[in-house]
C-alpha atoms as a PDB file:
ATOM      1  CA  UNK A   1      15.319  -9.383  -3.871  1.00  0.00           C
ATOM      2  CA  UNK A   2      17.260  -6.098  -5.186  1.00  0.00           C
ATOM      3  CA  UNK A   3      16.288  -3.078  -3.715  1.00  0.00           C
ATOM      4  CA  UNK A   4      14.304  -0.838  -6.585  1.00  0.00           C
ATOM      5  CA  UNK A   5      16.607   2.330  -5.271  1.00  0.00           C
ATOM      6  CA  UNK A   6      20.038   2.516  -3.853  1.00  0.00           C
ATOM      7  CA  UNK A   7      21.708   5.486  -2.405  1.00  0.00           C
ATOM      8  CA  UNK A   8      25.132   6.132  -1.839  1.00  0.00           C
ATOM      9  CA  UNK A   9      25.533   4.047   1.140  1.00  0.00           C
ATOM     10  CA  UNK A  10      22.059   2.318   1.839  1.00  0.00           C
ATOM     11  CA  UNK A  11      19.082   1.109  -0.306  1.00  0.00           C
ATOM     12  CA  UNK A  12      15.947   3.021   0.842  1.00  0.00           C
ATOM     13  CA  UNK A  13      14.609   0.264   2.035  1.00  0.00           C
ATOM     14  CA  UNK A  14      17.364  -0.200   4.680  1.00  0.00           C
ATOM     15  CA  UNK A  15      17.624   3.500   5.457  1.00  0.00           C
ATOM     16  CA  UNK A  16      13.382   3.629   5.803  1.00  0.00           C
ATOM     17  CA  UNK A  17      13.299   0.547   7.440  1.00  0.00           C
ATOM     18  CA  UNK A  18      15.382   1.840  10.239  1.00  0.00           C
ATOM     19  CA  UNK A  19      13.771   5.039  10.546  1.00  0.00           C
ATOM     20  CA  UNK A  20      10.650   3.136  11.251  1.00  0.00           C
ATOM     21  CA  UNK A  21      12.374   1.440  14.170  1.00  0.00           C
ATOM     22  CA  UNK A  22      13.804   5.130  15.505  1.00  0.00           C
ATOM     23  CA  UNK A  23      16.641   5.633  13.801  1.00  0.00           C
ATOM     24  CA  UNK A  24      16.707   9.805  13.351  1.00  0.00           C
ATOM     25  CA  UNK A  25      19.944   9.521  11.149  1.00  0.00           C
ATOM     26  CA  UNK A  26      18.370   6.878   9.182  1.00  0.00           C
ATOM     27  CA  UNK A  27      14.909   9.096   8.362  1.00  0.00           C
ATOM     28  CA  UNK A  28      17.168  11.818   7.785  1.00  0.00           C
ATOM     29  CA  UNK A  29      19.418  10.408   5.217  1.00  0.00           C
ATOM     30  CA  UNK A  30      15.931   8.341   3.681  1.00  0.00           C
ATOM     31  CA  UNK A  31      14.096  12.135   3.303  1.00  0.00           C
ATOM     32  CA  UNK A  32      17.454  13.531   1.462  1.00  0.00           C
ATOM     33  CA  UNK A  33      17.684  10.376  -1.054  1.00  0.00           C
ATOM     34  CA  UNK A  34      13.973  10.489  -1.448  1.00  0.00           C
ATOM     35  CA  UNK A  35      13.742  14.024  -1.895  1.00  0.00           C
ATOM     36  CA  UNK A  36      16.338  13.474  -5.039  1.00  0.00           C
ATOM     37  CA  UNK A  37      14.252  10.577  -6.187  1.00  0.00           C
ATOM     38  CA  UNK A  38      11.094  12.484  -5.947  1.00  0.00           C
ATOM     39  CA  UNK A  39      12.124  16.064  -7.362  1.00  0.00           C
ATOM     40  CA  UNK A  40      13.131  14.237 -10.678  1.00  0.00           C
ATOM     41  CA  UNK A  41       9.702  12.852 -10.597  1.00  0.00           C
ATOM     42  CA  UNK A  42       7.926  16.143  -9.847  1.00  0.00           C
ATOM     43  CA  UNK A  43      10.440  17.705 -12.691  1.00  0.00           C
ATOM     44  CA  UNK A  44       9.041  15.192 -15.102  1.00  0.00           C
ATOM     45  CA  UNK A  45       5.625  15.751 -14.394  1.00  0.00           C
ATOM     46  CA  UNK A  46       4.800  19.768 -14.495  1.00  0.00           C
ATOM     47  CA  UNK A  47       5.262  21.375 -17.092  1.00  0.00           C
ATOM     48  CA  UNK A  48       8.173  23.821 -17.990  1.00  0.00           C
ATOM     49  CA  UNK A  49       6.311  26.715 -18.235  1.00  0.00           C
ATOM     50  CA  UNK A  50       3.977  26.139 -15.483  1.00  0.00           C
ATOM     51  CA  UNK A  51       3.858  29.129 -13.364  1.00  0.00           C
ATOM     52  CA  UNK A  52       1.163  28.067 -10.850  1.00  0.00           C
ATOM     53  CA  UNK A  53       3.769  24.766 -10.095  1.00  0.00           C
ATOM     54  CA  UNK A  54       6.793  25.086  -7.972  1.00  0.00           C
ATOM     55  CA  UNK A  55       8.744  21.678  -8.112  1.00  0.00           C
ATOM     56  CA  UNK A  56      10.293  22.269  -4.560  1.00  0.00           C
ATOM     57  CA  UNK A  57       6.835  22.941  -2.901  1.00  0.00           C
ATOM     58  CA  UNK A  58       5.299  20.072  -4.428  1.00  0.00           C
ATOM     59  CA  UNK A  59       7.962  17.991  -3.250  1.00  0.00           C
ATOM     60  CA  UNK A  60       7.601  19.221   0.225  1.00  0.00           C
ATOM     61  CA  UNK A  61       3.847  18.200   0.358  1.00  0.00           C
ATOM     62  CA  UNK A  62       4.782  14.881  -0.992  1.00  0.00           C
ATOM     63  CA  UNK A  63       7.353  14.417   1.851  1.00  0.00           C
ATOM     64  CA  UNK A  64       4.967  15.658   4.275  1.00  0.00           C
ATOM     65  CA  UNK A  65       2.455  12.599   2.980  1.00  0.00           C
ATOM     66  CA  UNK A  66       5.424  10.265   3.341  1.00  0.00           C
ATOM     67  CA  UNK A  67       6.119  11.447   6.885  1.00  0.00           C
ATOM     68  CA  UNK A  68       2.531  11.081   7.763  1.00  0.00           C
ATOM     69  CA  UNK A  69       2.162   7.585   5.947  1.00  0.00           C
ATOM     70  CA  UNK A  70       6.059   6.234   6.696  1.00  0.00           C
ATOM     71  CA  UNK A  71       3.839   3.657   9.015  1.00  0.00           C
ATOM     72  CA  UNK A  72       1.730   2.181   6.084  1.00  0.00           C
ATOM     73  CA  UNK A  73       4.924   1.207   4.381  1.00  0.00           C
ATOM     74  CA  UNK A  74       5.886  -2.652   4.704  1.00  0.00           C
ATOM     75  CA  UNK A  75       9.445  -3.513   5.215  1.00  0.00           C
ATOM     76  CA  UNK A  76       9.084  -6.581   3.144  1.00  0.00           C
ATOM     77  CA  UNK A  77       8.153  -4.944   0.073  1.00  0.00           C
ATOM     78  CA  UNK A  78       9.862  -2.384  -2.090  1.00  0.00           C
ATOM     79  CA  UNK A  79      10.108   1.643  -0.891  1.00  0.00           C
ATOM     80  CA  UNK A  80       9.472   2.339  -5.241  1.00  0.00           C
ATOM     81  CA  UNK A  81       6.307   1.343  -5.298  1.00  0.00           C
ATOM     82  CA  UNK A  82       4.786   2.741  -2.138  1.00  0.00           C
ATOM     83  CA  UNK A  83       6.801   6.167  -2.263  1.00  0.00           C
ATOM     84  CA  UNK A  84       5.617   6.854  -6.407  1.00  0.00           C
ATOM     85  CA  UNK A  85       2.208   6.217  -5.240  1.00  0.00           C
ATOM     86  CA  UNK A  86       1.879   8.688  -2.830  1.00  0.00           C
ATOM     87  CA  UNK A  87       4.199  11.124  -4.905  1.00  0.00           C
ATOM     88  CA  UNK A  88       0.963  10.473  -7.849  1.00  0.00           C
ATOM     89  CA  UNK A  89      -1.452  11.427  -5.471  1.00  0.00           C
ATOM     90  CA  UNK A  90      -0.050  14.308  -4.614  1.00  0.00           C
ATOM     91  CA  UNK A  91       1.007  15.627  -7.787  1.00  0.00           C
ATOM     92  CA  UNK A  92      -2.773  14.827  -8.775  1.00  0.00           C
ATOM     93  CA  UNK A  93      -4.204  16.629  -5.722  1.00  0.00           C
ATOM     94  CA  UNK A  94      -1.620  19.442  -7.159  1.00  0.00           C
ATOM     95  CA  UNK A  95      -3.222  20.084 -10.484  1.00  0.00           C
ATOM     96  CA  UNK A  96      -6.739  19.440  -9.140  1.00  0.00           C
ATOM     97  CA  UNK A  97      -6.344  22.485  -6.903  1.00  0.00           C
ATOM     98  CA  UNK A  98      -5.265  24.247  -9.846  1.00  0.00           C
ATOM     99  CA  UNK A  99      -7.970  23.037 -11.496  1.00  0.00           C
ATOM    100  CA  UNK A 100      -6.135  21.379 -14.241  1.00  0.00           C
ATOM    101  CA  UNK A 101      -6.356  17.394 -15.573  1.00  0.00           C
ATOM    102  CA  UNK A 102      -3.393  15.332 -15.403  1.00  0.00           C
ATOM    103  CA  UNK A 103      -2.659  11.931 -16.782  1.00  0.00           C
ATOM    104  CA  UNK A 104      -0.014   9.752 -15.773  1.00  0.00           C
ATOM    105  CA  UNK A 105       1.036   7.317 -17.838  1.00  0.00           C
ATOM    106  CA  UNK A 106       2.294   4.088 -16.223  1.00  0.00           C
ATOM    107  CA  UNK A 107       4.929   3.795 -18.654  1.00  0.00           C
ATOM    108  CA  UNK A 108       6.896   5.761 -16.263  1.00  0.00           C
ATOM    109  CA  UNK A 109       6.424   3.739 -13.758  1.00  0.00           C
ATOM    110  CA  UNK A 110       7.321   0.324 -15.957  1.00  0.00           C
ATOM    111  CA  UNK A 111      10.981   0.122 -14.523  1.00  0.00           C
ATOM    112  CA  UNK A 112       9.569   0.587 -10.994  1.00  0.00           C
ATOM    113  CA  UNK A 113       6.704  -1.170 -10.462  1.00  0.00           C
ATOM    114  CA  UNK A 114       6.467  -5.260 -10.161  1.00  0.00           C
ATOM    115  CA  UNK A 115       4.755  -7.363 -12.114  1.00  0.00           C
ATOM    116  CA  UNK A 116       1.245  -7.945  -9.631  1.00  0.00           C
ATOM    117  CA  UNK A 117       1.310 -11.391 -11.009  1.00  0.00           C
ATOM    118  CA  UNK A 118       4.298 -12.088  -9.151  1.00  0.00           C
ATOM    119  CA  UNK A 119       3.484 -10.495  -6.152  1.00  0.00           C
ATOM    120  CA  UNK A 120       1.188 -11.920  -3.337  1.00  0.00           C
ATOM    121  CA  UNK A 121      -1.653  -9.942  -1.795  1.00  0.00           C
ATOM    122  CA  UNK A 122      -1.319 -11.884   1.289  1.00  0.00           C
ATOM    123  CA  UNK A 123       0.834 -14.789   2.114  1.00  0.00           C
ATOM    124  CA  UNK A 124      -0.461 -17.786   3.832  1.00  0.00           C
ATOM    125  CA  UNK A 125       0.764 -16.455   6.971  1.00  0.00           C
ATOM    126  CA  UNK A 126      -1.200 -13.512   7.200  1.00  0.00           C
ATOM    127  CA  UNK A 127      -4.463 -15.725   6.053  1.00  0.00           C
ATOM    128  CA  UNK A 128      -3.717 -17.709   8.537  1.00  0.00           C
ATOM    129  CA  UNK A 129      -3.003 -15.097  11.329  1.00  0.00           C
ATOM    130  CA  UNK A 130      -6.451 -12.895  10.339  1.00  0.00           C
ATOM    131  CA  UNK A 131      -8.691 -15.970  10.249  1.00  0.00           C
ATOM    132  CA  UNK A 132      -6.926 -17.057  13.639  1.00  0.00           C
ATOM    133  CA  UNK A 133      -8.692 -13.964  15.339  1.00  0.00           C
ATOM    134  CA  UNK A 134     -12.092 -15.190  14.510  1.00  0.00           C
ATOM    135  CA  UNK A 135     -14.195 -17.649  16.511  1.00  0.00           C
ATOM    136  CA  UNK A 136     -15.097 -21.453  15.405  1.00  0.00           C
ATOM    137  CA  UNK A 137     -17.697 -21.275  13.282  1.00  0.00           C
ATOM    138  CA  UNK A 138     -16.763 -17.812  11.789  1.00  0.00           C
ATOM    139  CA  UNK A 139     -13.701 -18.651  10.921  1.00  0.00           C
ATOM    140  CA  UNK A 140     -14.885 -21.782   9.289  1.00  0.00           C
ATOM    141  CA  UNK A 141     -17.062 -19.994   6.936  1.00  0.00           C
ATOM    142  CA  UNK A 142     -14.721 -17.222   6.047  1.00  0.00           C
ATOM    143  CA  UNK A 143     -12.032 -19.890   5.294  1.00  0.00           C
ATOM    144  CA  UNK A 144     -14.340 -22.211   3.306  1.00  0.00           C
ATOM    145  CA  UNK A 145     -15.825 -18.855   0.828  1.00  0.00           C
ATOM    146  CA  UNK A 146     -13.393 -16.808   0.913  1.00  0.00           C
ATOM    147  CA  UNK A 147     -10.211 -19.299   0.978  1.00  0.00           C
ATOM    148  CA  UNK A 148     -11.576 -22.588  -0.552  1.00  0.00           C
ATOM    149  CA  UNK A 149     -13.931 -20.862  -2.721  1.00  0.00           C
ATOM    150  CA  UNK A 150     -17.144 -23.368  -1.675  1.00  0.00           C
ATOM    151  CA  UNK A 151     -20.129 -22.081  -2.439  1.00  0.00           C
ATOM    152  CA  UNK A 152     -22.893 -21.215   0.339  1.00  0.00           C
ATOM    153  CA  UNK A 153     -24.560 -24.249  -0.409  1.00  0.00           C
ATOM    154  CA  UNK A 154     -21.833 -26.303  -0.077  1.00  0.00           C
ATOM    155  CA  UNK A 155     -20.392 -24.901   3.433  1.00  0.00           C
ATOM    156  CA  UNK A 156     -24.248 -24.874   4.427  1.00  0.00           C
ATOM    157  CA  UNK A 157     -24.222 -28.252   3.787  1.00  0.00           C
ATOM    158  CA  UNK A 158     -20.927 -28.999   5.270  1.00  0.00           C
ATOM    159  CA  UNK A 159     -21.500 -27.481   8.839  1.00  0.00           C
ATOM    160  CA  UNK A 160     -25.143 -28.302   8.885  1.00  0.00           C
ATOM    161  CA  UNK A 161     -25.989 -24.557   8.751  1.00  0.00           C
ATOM    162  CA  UNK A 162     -28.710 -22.953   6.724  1.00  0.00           C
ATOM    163  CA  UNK A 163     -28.169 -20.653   4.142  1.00  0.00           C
ATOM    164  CA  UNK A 164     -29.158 -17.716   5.959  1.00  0.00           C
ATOM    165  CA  UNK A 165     -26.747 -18.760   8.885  1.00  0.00           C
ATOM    166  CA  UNK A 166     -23.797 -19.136   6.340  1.00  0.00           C
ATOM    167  CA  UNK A 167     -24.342 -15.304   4.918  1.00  0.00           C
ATOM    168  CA  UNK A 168     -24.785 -13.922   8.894  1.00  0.00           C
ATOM    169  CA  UNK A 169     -21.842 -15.899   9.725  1.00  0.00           C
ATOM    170  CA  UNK A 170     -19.602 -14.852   6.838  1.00  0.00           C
ATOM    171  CA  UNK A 171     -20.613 -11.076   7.108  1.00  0.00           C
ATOM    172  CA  UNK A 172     -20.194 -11.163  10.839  1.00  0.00           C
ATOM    173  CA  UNK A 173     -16.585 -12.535  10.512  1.00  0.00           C
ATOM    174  CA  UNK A 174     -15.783 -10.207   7.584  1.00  0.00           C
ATOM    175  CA  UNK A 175     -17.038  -7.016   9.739  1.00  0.00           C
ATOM    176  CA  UNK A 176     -14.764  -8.597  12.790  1.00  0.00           C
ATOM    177  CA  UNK A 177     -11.413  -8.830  10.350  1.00  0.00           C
ATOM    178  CA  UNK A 178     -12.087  -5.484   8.916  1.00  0.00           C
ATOM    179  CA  UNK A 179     -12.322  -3.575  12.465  1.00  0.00           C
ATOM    180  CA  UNK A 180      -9.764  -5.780  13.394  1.00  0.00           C
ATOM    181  CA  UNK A 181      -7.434  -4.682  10.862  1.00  0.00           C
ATOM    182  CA  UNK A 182      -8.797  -1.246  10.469  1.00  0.00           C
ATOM    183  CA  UNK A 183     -10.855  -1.348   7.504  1.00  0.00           C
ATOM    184  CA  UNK A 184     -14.480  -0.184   8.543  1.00  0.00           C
END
């Protein structure tokens, strides 16, 4: 796959990926390539004649965000995507506090952004490796609703469960994967 940005020397997704493993030249030379990237998209965004804006700060805060969120970022999938994101948010959080209303359109993001049809939410692997961390009969019913799509009737039927004991089961193992993997 192409990277969606390429500096001089390295995509952005080299340079970031070895800043994540410690690389302080790396994270360096990924915050002066993004910092290009992202003052054109501040520039784009506020208006000419806004005198409450100041491009440079606002790219500071977003580089601040992508400092603080550089470990969210996953080095099999595009830098674009995940750095414009938190560049929105920011810029968003920007005009809220000056209580103004933005829109983005996400025509401006067309040339950046993948097609989600194309793009997996989670590969078989890390199905696989979530439902792995959940004990037998949990991670039967999680894999037969959530993956199979059966109905609670059906896995009732198929474990010799009740109802009831399907929904407490699924629940339980959905509450286990999400403080597993951080979402509570």
């Amino acid at each position: 796959m192409e990277p969606a940005f390429k500096t001089k020397r390295q995509p952005l997704e080299e340079l970031l990926a070895s800043a994540v493993a410690g690389d302080d030249r790396a994270y360096r030379e990924f915050l002066i390539e993004a910092s290009a990237v992202l003052r054109r998209f501040v520039a784009r965004r506020v208006p000419r004649n806004a005198v409450a804006f100041d491009v440079e700060d606002l790219v500071q805060e977003i580089l601040m965000a992508v400092h603080r969120k550089r470990h969210t970022w996953r080095t099999d999938e595009p830098v674009g995507p995940w750095l414009f994101a938190i560049a929105r948010y920011k810029t968003i959080d920007a005009y809220r506090r000056r209580g103004q209303r933005v829109d983005v359109d996400i025509a401006d993001f067309a040339d950046l952004l993948e097609d989600p049809s194309t793009v997996p939410t989670a590969t078989a692997h890390d199905v696989n490796r979530a439902l792995g961390t959940l004990a037998g009969k949990q991670r039967a019913v999680v894999s037969a609703l959530s993956v199979e799509g059966r109905s609670i009737g059906e896995t009732a039927e198929r474990f010799g469960m009740s109802e009831g004991a399907v929904r407490v089961a699924f629940h339980r193992g959905l509450a286990a994967l999400a403080k597993k993997f951080g979402q509570n």
